[in-house]
Protein backbone atom coordinates (compact mmCIF):
# COMPACT_ATOMS: atom_id res chain seq x y z
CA UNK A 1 17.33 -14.01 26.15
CA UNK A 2 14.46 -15.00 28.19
CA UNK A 3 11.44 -14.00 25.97
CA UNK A 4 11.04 -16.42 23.73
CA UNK A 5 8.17 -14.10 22.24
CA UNK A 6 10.95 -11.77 21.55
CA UNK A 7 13.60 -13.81 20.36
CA UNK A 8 10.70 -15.12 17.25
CA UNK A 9 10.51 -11.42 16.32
CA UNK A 10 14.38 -10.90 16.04
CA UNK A 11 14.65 -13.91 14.41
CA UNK A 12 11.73 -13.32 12.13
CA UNK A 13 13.26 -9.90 11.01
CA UNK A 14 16.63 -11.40 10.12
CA UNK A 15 14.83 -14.14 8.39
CA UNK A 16 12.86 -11.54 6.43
CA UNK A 17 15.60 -9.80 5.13
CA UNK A 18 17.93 -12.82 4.59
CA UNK A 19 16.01 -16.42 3.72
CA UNK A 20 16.56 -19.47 4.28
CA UNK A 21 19.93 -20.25 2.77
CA UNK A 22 23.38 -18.52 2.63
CA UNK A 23 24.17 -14.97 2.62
CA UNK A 24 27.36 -12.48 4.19
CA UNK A 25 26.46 -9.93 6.30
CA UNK A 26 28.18 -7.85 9.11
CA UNK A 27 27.22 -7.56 12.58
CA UNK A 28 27.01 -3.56 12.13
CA UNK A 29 24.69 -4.41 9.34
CA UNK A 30 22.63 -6.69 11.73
CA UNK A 31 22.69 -3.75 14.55
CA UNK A 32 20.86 -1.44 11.98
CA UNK A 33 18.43 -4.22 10.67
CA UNK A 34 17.51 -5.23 14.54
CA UNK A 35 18.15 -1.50 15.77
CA UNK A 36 20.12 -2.50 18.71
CA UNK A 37 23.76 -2.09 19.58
CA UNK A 38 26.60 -3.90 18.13
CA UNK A 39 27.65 -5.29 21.55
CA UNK A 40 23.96 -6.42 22.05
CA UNK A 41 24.05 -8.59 18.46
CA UNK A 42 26.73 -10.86 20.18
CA UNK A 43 23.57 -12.10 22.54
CA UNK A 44 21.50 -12.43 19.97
CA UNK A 45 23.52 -14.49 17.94
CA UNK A 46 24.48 -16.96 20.49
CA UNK A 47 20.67 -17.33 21.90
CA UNK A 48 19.65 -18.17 18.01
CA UNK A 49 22.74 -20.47 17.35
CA UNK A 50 21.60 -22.48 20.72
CA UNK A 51 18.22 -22.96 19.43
CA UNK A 52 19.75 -24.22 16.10
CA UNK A 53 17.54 -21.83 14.29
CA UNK A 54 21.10 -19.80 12.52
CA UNK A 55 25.09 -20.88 11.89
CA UNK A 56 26.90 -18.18 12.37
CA UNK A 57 30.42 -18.15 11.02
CA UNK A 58 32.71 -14.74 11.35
CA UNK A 59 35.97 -13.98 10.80
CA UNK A 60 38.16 -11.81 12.89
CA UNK A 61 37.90 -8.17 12.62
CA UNK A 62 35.08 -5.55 13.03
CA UNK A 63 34.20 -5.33 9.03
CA UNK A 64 34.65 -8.86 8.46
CA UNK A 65 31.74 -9.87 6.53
CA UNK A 66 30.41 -13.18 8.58
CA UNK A 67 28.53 -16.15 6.80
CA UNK A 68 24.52 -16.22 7.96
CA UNK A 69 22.63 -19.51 7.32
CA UNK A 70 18.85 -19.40 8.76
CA UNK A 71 17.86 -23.27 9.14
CA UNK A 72 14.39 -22.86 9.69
CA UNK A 73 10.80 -20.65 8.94
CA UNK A 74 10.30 -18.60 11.47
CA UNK A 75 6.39 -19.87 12.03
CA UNK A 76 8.25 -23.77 12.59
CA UNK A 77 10.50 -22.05 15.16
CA UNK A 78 7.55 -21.14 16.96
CA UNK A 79 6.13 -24.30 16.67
CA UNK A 80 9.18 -25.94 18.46
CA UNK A 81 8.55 -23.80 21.61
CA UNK A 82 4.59 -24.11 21.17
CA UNK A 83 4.70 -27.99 21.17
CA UNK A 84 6.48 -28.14 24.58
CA UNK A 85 3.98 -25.98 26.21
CA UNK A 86 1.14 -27.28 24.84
CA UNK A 87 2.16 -30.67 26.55
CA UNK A 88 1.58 -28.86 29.87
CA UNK A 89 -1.33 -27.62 28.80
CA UNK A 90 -1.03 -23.76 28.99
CA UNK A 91 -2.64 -22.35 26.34
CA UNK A 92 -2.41 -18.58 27.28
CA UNK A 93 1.25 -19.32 26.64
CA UNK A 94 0.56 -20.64 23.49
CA UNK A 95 -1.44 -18.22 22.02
CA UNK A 96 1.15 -15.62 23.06
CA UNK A 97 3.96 -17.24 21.00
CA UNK A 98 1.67 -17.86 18.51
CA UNK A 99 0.83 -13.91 18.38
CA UNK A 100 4.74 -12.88 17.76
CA UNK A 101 5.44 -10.34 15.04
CA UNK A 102 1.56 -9.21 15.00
CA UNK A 103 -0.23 -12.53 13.72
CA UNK A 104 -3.74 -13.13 14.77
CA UNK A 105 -3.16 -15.65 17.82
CA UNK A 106 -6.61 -17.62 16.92
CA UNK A 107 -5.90 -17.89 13.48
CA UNK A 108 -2.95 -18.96 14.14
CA UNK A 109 -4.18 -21.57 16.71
CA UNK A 110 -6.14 -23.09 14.33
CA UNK A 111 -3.16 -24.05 12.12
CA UNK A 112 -1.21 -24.62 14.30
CA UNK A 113 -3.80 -27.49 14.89
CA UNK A 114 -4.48 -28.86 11.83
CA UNK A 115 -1.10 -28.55 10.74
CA UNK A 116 -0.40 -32.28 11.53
CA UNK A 117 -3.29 -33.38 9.78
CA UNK A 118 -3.08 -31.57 6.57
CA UNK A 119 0.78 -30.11 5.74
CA UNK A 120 0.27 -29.60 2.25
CA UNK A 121 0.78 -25.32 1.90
CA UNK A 122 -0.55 -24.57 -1.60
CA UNK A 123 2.41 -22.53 -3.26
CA UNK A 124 4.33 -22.20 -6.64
CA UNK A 125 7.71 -21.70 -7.66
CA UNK A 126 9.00 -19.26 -10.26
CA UNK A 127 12.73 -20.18 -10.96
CA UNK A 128 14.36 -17.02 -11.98
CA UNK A 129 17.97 -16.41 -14.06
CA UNK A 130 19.09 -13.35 -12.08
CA UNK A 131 18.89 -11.62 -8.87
CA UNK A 132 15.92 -9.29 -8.65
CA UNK A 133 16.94 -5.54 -8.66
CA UNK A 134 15.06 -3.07 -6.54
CA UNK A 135 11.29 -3.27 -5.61
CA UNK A 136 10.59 0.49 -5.53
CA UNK A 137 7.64 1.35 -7.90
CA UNK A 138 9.47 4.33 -9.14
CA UNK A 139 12.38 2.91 -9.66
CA UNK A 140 11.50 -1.02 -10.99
CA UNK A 141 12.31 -0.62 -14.65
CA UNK A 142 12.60 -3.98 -15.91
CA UNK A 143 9.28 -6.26 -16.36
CA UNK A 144 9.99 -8.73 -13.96
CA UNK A 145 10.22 -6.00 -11.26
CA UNK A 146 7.59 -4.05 -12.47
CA UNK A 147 5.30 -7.24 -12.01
CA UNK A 148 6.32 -8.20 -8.93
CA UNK A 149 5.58 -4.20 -7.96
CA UNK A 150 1.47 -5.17 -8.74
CA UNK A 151 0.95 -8.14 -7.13
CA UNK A 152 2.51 -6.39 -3.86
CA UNK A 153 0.61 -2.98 -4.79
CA UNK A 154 -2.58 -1.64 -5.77
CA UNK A 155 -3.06 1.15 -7.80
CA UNK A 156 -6.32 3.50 -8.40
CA UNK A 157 -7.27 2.10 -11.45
CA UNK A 158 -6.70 -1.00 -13.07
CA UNK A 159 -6.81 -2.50 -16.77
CA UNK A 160 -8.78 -5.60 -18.10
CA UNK A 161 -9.19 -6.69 -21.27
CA UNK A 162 -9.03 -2.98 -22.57
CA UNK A 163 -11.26 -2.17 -20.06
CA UNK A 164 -10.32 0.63 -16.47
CA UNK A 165 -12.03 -0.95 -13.79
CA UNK A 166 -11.82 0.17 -10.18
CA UNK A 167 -9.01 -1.25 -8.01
CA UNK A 168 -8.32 0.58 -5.29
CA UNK A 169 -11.12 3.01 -6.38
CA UNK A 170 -14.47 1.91 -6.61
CA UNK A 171 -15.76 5.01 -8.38
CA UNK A 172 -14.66 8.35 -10.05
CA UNK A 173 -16.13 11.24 -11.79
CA UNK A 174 -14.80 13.32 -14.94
CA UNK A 175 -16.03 16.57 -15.51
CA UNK A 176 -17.10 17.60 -19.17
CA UNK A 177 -13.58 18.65 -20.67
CA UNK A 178 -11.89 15.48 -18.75
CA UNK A 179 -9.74 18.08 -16.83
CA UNK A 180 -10.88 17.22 -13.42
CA UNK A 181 -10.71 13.54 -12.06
CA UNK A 182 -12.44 12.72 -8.75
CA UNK A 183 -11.81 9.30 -7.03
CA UNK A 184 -13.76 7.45 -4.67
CA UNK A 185 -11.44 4.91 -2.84
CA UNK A 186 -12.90 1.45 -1.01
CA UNK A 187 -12.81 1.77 2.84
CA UNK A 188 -11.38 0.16 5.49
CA UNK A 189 -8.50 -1.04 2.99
CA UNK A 190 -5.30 -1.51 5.02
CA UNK A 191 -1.55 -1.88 4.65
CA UNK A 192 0.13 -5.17 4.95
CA UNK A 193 1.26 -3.68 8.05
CA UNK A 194 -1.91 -2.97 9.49
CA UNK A 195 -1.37 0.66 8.94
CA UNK A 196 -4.73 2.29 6.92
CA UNK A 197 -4.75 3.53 3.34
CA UNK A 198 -6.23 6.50 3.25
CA UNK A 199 -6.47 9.08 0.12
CA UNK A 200 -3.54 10.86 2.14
CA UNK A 201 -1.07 8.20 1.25
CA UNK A 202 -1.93 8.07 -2.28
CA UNK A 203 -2.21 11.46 -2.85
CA UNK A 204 1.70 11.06 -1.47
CA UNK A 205 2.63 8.46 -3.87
CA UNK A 206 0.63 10.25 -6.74
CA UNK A 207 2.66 13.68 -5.79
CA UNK A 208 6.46 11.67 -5.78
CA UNK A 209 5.30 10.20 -8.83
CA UNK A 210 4.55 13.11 -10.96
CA UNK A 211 7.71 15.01 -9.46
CA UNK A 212 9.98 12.28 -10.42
CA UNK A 213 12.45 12.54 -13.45
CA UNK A 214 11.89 9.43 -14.98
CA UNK A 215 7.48 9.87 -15.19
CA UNK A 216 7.08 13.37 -14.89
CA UNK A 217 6.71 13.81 -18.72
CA UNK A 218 3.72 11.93 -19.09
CA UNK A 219 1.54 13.74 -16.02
CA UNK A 220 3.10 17.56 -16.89
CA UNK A 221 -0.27 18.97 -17.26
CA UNK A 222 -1.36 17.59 -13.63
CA UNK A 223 -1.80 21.01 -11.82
CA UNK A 224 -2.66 19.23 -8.21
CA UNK A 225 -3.68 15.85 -6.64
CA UNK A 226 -5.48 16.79 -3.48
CA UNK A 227 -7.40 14.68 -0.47
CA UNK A 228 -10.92 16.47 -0.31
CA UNK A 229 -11.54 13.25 2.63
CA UNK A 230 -10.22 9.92 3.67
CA UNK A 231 -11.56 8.22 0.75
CA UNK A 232 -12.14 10.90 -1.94
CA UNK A 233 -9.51 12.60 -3.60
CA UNK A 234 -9.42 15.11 -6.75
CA UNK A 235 -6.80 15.62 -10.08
CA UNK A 236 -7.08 18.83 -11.55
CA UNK A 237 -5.05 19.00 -15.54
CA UNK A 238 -4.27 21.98 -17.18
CA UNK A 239 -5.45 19.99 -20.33
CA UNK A 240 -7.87 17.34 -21.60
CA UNK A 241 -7.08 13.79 -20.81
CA UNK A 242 -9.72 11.10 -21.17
CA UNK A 243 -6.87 8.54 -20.52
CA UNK A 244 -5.00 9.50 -17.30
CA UNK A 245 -7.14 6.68 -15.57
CA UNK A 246 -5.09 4.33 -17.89
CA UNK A 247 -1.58 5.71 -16.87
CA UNK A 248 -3.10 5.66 -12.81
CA UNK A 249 -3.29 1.88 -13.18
CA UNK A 250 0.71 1.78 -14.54
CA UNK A 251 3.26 -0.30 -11.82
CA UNK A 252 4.95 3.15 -11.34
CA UNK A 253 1.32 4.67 -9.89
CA UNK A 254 1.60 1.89 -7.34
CA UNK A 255 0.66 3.44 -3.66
CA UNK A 256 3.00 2.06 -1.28
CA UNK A 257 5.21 2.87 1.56
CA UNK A 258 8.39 1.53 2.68
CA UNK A 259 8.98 -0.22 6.55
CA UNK A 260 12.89 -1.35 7.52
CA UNK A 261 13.50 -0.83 3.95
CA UNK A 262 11.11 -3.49 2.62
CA UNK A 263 8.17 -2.48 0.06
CA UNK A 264 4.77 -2.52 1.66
CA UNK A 265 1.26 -2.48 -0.07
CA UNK A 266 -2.15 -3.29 -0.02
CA UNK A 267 -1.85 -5.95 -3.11
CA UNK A 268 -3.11 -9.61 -2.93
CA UNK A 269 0.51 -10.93 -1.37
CA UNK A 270 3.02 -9.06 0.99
CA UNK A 271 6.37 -9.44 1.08
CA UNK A 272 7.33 -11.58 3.45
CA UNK A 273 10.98 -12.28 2.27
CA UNK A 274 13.53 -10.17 0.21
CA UNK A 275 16.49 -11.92 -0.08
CA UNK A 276 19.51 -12.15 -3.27
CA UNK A 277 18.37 -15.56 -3.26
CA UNK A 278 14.80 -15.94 -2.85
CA UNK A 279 11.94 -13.21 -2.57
CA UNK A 280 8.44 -15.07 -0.55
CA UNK A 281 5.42 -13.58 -1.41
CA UNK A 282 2.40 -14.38 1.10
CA UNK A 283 -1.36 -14.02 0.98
CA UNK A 284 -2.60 -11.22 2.46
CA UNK A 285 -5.86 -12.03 4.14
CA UNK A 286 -7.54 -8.61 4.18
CA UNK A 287 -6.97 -7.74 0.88
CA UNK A 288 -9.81 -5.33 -0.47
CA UNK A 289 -10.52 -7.51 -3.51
CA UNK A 290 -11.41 -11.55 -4.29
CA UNK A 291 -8.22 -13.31 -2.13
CA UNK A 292 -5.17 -14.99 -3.64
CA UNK A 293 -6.17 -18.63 -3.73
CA UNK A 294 -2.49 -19.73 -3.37
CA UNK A 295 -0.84 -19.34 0.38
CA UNK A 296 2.51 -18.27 -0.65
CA UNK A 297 4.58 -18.15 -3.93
CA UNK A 298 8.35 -17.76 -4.06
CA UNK A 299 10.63 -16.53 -6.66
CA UNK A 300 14.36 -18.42 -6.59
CA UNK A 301 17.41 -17.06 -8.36
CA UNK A 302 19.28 -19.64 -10.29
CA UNK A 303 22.77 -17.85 -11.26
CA UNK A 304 23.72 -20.20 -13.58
CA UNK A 305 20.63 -19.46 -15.99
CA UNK A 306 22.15 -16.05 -16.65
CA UNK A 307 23.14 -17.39 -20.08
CA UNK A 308 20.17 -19.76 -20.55
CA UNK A 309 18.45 -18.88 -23.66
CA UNK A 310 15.43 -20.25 -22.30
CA UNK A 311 15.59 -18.14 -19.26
CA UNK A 312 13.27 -15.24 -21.32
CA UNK A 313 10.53 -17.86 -21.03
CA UNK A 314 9.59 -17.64 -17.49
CA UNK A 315 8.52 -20.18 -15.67
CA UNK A 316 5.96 -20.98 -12.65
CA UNK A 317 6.05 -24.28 -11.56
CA UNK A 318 4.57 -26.33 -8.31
CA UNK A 319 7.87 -28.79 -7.91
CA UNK A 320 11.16 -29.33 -9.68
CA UNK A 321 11.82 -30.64 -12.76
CA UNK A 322 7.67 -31.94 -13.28
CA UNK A 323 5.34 -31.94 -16.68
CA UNK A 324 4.78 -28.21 -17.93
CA UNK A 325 2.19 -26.42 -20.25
CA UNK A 326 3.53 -23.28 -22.67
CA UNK A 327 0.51 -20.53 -22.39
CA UNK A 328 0.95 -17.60 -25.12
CA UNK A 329 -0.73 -14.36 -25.22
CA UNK A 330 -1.46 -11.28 -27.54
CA UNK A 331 0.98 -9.10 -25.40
CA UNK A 332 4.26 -8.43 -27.57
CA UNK A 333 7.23 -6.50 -26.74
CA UNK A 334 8.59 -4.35 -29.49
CA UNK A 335 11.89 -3.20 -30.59
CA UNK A 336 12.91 -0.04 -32.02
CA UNK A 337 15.91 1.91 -33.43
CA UNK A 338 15.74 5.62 -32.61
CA UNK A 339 17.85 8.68 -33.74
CA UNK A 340 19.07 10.64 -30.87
CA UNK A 341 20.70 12.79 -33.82
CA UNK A 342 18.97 14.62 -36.52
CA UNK A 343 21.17 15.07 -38.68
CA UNK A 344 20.64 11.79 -40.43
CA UNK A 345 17.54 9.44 -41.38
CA UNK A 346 16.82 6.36 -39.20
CA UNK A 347 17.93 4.14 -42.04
CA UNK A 348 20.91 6.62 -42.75
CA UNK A 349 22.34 5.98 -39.41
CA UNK A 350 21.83 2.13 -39.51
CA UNK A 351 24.35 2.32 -42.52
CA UNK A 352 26.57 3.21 -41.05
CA UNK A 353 26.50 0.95 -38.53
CA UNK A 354 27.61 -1.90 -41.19
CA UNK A 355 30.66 -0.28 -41.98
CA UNK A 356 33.96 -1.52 -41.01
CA UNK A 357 35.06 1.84 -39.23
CA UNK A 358 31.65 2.88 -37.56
CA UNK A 359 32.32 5.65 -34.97
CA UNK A 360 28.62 6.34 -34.60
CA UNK A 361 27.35 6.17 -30.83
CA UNK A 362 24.76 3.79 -29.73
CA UNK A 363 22.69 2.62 -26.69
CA UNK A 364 20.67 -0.83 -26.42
CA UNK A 365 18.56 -1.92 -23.68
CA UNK A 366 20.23 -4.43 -21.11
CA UNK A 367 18.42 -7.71 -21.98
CA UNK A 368 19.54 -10.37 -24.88
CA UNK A 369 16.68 -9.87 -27.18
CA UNK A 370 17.76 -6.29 -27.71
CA UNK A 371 21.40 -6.55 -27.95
CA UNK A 372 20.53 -9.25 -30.36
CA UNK A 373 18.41 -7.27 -32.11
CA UNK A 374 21.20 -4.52 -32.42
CA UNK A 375 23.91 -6.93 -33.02
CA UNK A 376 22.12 -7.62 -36.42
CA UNK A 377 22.46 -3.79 -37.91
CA UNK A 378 26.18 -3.85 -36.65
CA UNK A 379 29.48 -5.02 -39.01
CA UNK A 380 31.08 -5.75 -35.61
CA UNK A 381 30.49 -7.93 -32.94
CA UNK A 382 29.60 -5.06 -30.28
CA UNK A 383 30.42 -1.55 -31.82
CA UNK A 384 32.98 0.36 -29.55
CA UNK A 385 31.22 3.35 -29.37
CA UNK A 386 28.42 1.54 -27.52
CA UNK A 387 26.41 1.96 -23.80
CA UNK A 388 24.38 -0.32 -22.37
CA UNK A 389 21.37 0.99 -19.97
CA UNK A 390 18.31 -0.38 -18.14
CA UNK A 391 14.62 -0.75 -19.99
CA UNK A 392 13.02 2.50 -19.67
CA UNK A 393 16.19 4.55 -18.64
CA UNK A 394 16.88 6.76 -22.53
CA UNK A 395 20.25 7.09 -23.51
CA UNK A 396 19.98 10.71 -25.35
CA UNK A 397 22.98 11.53 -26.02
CA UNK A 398 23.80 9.31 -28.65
CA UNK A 399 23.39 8.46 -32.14
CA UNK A 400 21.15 5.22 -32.25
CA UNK A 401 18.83 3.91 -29.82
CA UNK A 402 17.60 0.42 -29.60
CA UNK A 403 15.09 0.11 -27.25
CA UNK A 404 11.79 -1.77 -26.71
CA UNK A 405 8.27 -0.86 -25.38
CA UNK A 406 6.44 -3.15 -23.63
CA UNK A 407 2.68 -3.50 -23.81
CA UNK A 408 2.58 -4.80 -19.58
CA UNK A 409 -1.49 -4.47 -18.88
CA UNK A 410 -2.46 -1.84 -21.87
CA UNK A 411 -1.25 -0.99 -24.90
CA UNK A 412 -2.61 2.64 -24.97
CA UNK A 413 -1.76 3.45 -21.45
CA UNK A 414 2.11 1.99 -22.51
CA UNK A 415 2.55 3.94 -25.50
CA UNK A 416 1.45 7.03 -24.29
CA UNK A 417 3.87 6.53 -21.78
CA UNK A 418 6.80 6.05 -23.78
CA UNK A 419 5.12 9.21 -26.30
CA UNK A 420 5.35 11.45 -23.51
CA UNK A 421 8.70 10.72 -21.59
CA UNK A 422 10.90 9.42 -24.23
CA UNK A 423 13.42 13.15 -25.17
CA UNK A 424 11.93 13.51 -28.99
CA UNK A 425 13.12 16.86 -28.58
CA UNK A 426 16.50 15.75 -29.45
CA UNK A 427 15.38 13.49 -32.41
CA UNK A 428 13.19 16.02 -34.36
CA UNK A 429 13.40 19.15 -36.07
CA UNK A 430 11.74 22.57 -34.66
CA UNK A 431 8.63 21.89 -37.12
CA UNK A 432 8.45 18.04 -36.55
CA UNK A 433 8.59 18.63 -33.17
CA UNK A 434 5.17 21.17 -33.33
CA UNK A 435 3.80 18.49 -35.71
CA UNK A 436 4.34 16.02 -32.54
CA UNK A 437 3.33 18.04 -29.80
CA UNK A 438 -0.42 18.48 -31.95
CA UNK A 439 -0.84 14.81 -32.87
CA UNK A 440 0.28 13.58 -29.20
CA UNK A 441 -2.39 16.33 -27.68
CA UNK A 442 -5.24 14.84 -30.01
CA UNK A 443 -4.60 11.63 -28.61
CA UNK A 444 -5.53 12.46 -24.69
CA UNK A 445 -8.74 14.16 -26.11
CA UNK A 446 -9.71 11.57 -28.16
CA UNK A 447 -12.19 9.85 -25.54
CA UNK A 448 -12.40 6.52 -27.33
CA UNK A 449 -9.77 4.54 -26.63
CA UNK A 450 -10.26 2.54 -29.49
CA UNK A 451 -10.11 5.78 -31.78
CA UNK A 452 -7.08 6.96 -29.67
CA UNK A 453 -5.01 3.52 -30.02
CA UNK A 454 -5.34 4.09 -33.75
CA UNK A 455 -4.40 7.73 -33.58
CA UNK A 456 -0.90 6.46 -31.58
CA UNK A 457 -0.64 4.04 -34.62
CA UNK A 458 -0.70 6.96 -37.08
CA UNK A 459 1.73 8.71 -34.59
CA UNK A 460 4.12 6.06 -35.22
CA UNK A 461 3.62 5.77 -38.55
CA UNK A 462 4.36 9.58 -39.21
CA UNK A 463 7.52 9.15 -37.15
CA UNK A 464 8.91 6.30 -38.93
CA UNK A 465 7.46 7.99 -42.30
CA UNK A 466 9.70 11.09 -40.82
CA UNK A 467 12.79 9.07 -40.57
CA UNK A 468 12.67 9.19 -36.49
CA UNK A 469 12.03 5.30 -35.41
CA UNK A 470 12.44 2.38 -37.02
CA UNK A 471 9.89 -0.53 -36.28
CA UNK A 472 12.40 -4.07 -35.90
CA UNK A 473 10.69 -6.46 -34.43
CA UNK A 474 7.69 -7.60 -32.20
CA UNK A 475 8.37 -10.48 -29.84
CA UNK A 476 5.36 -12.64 -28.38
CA UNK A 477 5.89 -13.64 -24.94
CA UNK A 478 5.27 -17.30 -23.82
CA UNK A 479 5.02 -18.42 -19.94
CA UNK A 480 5.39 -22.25 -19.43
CA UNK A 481 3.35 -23.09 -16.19
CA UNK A 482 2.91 -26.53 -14.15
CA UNK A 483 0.21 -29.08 -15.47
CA UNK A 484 -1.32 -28.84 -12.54
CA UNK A 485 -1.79 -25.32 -12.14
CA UNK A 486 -4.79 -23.48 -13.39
CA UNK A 487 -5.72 -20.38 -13.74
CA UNK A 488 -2.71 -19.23 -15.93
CA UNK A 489 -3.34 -16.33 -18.57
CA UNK A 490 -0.23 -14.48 -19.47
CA UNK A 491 0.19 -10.80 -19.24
CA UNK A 492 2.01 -8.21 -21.06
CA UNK A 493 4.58 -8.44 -18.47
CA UNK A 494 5.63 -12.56 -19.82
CA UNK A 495 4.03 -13.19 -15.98
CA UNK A 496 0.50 -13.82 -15.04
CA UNK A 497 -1.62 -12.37 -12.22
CA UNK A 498 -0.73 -14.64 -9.03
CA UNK A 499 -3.79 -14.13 -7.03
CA UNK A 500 -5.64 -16.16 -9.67
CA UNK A 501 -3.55 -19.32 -9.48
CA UNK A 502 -4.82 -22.28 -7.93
CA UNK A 503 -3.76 -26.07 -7.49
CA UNK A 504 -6.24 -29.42 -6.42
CA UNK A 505 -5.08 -30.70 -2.85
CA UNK A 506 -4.32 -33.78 -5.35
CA UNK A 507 -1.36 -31.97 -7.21
């Protein structure tokens, strides 16, 4: 493999998709990542193992699944070949290596540079308990994921304290009966691949969005999301909404696309990594709004937190083990019991979960805090008539729910969520549910949110009043953070936002 240009690119995409570190792999899966023949991965591997940048270790037979260890960052690869040819002097050489896999060759230059003279890459850490689960905004349930999903993405609309601000949209307009949004996006905002955002791709996202099974309850009464230009696009409802702009700013309204598999977006970091082990996020230099001031933060899976109690604290540190500072917030999550049968009141059916020969069916969310919380109601230690499912995915066919709604950037824009695409039609009665349908439709045309976050508190009220839901718990979230980190203030997902993290060159 002569081109040494080339051989960073393949390199870099294995690196992408595997780390540093560890994993299994098969050479057929390494054809499809690389998009080259099987017979042609055999090269490959030996012109990587002779630079010393991979250990390759297979076993015999085609579907063996081989061992892959990549030694080294792709970037200090490139550096090994760059310092040899900068000896002699040749700097058109130099600037072409430094250009591999798209990066700005004078840019690059320049830290290449002043690399030697200041080595200190501002980054954080954030040790994790389990392996991150898919990074698909449509598909990223859990908060963690869901997080991760902004700071990757941007979305039309986003929320600050209470307040929609533009994101990717600078500007919209709402006619009088707030049935008609139009949208103004920034221009010239770009993929992380270079590729340009244009009110075609997130009239795309917006359009797979409202189609899909899990979030189609909550945007029924969108008629159409059309592109009138490259940066203006309209949503026309069949009814009032003066809080759609809320739900637009939600980690499932993400606009995104997907390249070799790997989520792309127009957020303050891309995805430079996706590994089991370790997901890299990196500053992304033409982001449309104020820059990331850290260069890179990484997420690593520790398996052996999995039964850490202190695991549902995250963490975000700068170096391990060091001093730490707990931040707390307002955010809560809270947990609920919910009939999926009416034939019995809320408090009826938790009865009977004390008895010694309960056959009633429940479902509880996947995470300890709700099983906990279930585990208390329950005469046994885990009920045998009992499923277990993913935050956000409702198990209706059951008895009990136990569930939890999280508040993640807005409370209002959350519950009305969870009010529009949790199945209620199997937990009330023919006149509750025309009771719920009217108080649920007064709260998208109440145009104060205010007003409207205290009409979803008499919603819930009435339901609990009904014998529907059952309020259990609420549970603060707490994010312990490096002492020499600033910028920390924790969100409704446990997290905080990443771009506004920042370190002294002293720490």
């Amino acid at each position: 493999m002569k081109n040494v240009r080339r051989k960073l690119e393949i390199y870099e995409a294995i690196f992408s998709r595997f780390g540093l570190g560890t994993s299994t792999c098969t050479v057929a899966e390494l054809a499809q990542i690389l998009h080259f023949s099987e017979r042609h991965i055999q090269t490959v591997l030996k012109a990587l193992r002779q630079d010393d940048w991979i250990e390759w270790l297979a076993e015999s037979g085609r579907s063996k699944r081989a061992s892959l260890r990549c030694k080294i960052e792709p970037i200090d690869a490139c550096y090994q070949y760059v310092d040899a040819v900068s000896d002699a002097g040749n700097v058109d050489q130099v600037l072409n290596l430094l250009s591999f896999g798209g990066r700005n060759a004078n840019t690059e230059l320049k830290r290449y540079i002043s690399k030697t003279a200041d080595s200190t890459v501002k980054q954080a850490i954030l040790p994790f308990h389990r392996t991150i689960n898919e990074l698909h905004p449509l598909l990223a349930m859990q908060r963690t994921e869901r997080f991760i999903v902004t700071q990757i993405c941007q979305r039309l609309t986003k929320v600050e304290d209470g307040e929609v601000k533009g994101d990717l949209a600078h500007h919209w307009q709402v006619n009088s009966d707030a049935t008609e949004w139009r949208f103004y996006l920034r221009r010239g905002v770009v993929f992380h691949d270079q590729s340009p955002l244009t009110s075609k791709a997130v009239v795309e996202c917006l359009t797979s969005m409202i189609a899909h099974p899990r979030w189609q309850g909550a945007f029924t009464h969108v008629t159409s999301v059309i592109a009138t230009s490259d940066d203006e696009l309209i949503i026309k409802l069949n009814q009032p909404d003066w809080h759609i702009g809320r739900l637009l700013a939600q980690s499932e309204a993400s606009i995104f696309r997907f390249k070799d598999k790997q989520l792309i977006g127009s957020g303050a970091f891309h995805l430079s990594v996706c590994s089991q082990s370790m997901l890299r996020l990196e500053r992304f230099t033409q982001y449309s709004s104020e820059l990331a001031l850290l260069d890179k933060v990484e997420l690593w899976v520790y398996a052996d937190w999995a039964n850490d109690k202190q695991c549902a604290q995250n963490q975000i540190n700068i170096r391990l083990p060091e001093v730490m500072k707990t931040i707390s917030g307002s955010s809560t999550a809270q947990f609920w019991a919910i009939r999926g049968n009416r034939q019995k009141h809320i408090d009826a059916w938790l009865e009977t979960l004390k008895k010694s020969e309960c056959k009633t069916k429940i479902s509880f969310e996947n995470n300890n805090e709700c099983k906990a919380t279930m585990l208390e109601h329950c005469h046994q230690t885990l009920p045998s008539h009992c499923t277990e499912v993913s935050y956000g995915n409702y198990q209706n066919d059951v008895d009990v729910m136990f569930l939890s709604t999280l508040e993640q950037d807005d409370s209002l824009a959350a519950m009305l969520s969870f009010l529009y695409c949790f199945p209620f039609e199997n937990s009330l009665s023919d006149q509750q549910l025309r009771q719920f349908f009217q108080k649920r439709l007064e709260i998208r045309s109440c145009g104060n949110a205010t007003k409207a976050l205290s009409k979803v508190g008499d919603l819930l009220q009435w339901l609990q009043e009904e014998g529907v839901l059952k309020s259990l718990k609420f549970q603060q979230f707490q994010l312990s953070v490096s002492s020499t980190l600033f910028g920390a203030e924790i969100n409704g997902y446990g997290w905080c936002d990443l771009s506004k993290l920042w370190r002294s060159s002293t720490s």
